[in-house]
Protein backbone atom coordinates (compact mmCIF):
# COMPACT_ATOMS: atom_id res chain seq x y z
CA UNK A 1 -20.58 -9.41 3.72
CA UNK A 2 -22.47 -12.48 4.14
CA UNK A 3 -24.32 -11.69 0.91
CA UNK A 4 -20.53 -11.68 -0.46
CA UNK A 5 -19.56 -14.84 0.99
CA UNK A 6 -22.82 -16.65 -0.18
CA UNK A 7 -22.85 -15.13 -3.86
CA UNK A 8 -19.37 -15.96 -3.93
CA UNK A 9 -19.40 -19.67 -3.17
CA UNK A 10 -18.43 -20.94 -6.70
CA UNK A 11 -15.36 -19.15 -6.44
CA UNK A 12 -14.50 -19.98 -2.96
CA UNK A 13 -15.34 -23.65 -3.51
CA UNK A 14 -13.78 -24.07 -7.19
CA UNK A 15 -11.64 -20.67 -7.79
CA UNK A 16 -14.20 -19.80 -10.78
CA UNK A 17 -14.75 -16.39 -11.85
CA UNK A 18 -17.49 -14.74 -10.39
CA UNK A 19 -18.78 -10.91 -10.65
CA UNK A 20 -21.00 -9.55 -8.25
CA UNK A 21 -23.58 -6.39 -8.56
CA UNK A 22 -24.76 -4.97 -5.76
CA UNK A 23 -26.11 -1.85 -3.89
CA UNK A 24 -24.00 -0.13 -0.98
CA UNK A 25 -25.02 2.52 1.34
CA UNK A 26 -23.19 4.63 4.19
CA UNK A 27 -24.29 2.11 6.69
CA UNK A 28 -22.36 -0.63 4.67
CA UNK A 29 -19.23 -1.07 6.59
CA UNK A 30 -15.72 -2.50 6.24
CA UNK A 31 -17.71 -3.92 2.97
CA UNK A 32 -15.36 -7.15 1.34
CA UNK A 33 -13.50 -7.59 4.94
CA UNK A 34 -15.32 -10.80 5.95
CA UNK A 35 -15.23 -12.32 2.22
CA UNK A 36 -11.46 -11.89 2.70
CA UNK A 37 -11.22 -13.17 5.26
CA UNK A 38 -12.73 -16.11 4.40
CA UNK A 39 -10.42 -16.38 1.60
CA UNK A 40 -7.66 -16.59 3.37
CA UNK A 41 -8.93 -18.61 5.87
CA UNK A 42 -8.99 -20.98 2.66
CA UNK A 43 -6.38 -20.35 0.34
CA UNK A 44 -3.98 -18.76 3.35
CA UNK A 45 -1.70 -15.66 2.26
CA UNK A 46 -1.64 -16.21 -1.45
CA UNK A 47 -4.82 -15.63 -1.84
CA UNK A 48 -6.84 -16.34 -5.36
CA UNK A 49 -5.71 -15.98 -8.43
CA UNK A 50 -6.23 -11.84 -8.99
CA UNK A 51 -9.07 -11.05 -9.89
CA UNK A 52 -11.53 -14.09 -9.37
CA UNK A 53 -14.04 -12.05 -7.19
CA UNK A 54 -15.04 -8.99 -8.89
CA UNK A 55 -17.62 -6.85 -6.72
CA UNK A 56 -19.38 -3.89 -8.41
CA UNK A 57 -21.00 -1.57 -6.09
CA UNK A 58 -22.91 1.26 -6.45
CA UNK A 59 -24.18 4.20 -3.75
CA UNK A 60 -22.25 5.28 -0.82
CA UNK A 61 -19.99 3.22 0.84
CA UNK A 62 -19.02 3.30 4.85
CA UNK A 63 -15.99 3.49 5.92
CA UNK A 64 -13.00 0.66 5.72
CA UNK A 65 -14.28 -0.38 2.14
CA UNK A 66 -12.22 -2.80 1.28
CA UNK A 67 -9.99 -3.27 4.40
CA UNK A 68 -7.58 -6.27 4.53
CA UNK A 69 -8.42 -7.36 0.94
CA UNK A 70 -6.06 -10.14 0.10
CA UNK A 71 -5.14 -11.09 -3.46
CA UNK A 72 -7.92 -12.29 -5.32
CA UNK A 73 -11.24 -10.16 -4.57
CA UNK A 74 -11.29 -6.98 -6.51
CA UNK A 75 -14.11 -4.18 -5.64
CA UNK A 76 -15.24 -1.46 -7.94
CA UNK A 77 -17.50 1.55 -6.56
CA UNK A 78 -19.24 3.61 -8.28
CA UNK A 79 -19.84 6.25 -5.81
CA UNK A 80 -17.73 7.46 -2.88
CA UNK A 81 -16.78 6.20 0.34
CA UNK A 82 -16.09 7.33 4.01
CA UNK A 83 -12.70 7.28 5.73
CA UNK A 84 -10.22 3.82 5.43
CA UNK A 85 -10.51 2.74 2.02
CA UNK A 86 -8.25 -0.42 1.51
CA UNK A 87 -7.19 -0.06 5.03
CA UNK A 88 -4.66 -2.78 5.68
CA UNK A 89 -5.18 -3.76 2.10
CA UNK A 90 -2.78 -7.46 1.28
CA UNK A 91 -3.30 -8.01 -2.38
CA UNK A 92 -6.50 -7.09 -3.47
CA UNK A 93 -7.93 -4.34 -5.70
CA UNK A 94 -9.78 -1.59 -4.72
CA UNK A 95 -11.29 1.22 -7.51
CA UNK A 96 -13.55 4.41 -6.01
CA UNK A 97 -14.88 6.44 -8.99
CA UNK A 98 -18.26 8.63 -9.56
CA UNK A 99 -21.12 7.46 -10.46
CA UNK A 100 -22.16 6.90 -14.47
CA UNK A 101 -24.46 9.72 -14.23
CA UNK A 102 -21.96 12.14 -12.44
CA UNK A 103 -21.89 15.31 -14.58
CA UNK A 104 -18.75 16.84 -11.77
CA UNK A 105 -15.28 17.10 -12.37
CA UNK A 106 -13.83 14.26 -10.42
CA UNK A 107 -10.67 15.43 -9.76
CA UNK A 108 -11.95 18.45 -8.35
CA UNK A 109 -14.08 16.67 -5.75
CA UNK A 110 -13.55 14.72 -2.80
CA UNK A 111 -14.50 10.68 -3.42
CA UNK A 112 -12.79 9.14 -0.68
CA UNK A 113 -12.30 10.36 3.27
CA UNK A 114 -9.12 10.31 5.03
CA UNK A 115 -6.44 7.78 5.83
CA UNK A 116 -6.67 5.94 2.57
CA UNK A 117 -4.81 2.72 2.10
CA UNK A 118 -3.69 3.11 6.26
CA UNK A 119 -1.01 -0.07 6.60
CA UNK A 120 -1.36 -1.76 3.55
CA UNK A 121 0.90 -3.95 2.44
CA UNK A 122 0.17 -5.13 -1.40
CA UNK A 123 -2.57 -4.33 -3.79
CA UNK A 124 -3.68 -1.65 -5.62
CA UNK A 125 -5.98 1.05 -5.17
CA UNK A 126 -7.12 3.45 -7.82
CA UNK A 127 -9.32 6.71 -6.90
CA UNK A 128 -10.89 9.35 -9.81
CA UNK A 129 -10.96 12.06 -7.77
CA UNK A 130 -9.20 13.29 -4.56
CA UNK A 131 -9.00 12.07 -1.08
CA UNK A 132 -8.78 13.64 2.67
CA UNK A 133 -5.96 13.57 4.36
CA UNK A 134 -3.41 11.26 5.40
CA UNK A 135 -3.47 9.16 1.80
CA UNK A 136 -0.76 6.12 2.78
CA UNK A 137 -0.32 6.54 6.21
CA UNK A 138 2.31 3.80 6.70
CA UNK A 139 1.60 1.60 3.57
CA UNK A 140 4.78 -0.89 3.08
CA UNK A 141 3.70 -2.27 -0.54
CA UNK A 142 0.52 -0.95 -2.05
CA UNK A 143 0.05 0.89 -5.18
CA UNK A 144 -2.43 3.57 -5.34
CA UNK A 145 -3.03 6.11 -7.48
CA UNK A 146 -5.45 9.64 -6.80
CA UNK A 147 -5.82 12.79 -8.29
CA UNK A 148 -5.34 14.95 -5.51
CA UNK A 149 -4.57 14.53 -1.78
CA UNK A 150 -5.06 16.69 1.64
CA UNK A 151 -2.31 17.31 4.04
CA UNK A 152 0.05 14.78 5.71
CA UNK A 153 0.24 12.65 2.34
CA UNK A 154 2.43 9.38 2.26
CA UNK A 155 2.89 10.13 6.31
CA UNK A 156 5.39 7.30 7.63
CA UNK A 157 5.20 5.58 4.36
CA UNK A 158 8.14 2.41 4.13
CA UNK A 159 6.92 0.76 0.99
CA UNK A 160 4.71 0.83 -1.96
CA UNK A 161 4.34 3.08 -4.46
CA UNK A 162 2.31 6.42 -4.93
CA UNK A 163 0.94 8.44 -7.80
CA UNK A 164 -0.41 11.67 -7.22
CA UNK A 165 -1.96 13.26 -9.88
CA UNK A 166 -3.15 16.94 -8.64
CA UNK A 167 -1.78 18.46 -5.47
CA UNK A 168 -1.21 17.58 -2.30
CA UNK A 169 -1.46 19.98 1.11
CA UNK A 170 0.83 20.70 3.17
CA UNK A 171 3.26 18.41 5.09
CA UNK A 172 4.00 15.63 1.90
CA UNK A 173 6.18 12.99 3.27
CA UNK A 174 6.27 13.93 7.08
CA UNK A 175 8.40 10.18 8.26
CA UNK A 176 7.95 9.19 4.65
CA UNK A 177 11.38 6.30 5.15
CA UNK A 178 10.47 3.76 1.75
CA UNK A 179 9.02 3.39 -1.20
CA UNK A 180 7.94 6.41 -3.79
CA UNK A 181 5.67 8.46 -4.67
CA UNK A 182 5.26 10.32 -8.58
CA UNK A 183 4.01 14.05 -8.26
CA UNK A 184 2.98 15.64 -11.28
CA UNK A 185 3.14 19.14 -10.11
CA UNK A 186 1.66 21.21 -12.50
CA UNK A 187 1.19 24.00 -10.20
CA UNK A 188 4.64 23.96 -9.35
CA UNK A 189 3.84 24.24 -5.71
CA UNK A 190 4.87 20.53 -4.52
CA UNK A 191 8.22 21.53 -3.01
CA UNK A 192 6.57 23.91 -0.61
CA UNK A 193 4.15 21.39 0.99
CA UNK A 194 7.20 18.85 0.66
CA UNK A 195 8.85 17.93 4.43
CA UNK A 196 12.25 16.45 3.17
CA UNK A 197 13.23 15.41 6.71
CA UNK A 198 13.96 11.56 5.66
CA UNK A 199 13.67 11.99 1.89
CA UNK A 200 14.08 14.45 -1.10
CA UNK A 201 12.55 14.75 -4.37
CA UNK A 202 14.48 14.00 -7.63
CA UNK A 203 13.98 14.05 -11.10
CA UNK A 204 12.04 10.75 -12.62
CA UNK A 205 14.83 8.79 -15.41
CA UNK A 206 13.61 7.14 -18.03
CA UNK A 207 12.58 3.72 -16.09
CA UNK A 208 11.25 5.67 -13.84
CA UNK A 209 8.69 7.19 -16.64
CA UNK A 210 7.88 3.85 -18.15
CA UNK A 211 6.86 2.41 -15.24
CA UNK A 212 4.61 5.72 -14.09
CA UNK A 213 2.86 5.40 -17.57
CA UNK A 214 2.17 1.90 -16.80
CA UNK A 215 0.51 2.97 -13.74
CA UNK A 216 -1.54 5.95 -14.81
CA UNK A 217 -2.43 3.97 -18.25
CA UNK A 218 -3.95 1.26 -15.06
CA UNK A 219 -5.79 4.36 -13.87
CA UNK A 220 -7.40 5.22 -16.80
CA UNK A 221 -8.36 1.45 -17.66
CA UNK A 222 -9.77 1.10 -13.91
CA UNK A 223 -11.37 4.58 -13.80
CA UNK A 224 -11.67 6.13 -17.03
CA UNK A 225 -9.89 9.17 -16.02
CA UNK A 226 -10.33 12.18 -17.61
CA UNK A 227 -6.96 12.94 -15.96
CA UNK A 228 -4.97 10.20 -17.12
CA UNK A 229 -6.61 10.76 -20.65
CA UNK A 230 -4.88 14.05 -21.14
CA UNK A 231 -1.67 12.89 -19.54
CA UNK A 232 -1.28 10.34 -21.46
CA UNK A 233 -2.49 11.96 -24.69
CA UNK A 234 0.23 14.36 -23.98
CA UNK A 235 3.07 12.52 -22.51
């Protein structure tokens, strides 16, 4: 992170654009945490305008990539990354997706670990692929969108919204009090894993379905989803 903060001087200094390239391994952790912090210690909560950092990584990244990203400092990785992605997340962007030279199905393999987006409050976060378990554990205002989740999705979830697009184990929405989350359940076994305890599923109006296109047409321009592609060439 200090090779963040130094490369990203102009934009701390001035609030120019800058675009960083670098490599990340395993050992890299809680990766754009200390950048954001200094931008807030700056700018306070609002942050920079969105998108005036823009970190491309490439490798594996270690776990928390991303955490407490505030508005302003976007990360791309080309890759995959351990447990806590966008962990705390407050207004940044965080996008996991394969590698260029990936010949795998992403969204039949696991790209990100468990207990994505954990207590985030605004942001995005956009996965090609699927993610462990626990994806949204008490977010109150991120978006995020994944193609596939394991159990104990959206657990305690008060805010934000969710798009799932592939399944999600067992135990979807265990304390799940705010916010929503968009299925697509083309396997037409969502309602089983569903725990409707504190809320219930209902069919998407048309608002609703404008505003999930919007999100999954962010996917694909984030990710290039393969997923989103056919959705959308099908909607």
């Amino acid at each position: 992170d200090n090779q963040l903060i130094e490369l990203s001087k102009a934009a701390l200094d001035k609030k120019e654009l800058v675009r960083i390239d670098l490599p990340v391994r395993n050992v890299n952790r809680t990766v754009g945490t200390m950048l954001g912090a200094e931008v807030t210690r700056r700018y306070g909560a609002e942050g920079l305008p969105v998108g005036t950092i823009d970190v491309t990584l490439h490798g594996s990244a270690g776990q928390s990539l991303g955490a407490f990203l505030p508005q302003g400092v976007s990360i791309r990785l080309y890759g995959d990354s351990n447990v806590y992605v966008g962990k705390g997340i407050s207004g940044g962007r965080v996008v996991v997706r394969p590698d260029e030279k990936a010949t795998f199905k992403s969204e039949k393999n696991v790209i990100a670990g468990n207990v994505i987006g954990y207590g985030a409050t605004s942001g995005d976060i956009f996965i090609r692929g699927l993610a462990g378990e626990r994806f949204c554990v008490r977010n109150s205002g991120v978006t995020a969108v994944v193609e596939g989740i394991g159990d104990h999705g959206v657990e305690y979830m008060t805010g934000g919204r969710v798009v799932i697009l592939g399944k999600t184990g067992r135990n979807f929405g265990a304390g799940f009090s705010g916010g929503y989350a968009y299925v697509w359940d083309k396997w037409k076994e969502f309602a089983a894993n569903f725990n409707n305890e504190l809320s219930d599923i209902e069919t998407i109006s048309a608002e609703d379905a404008a505003e999930l296109k919007g999100l999954i047409e962010e996917h694909f321009q984030y990710t290039q989803s393969n997923v989103a592609k056919t959705i959308l060439e099908n909607w």
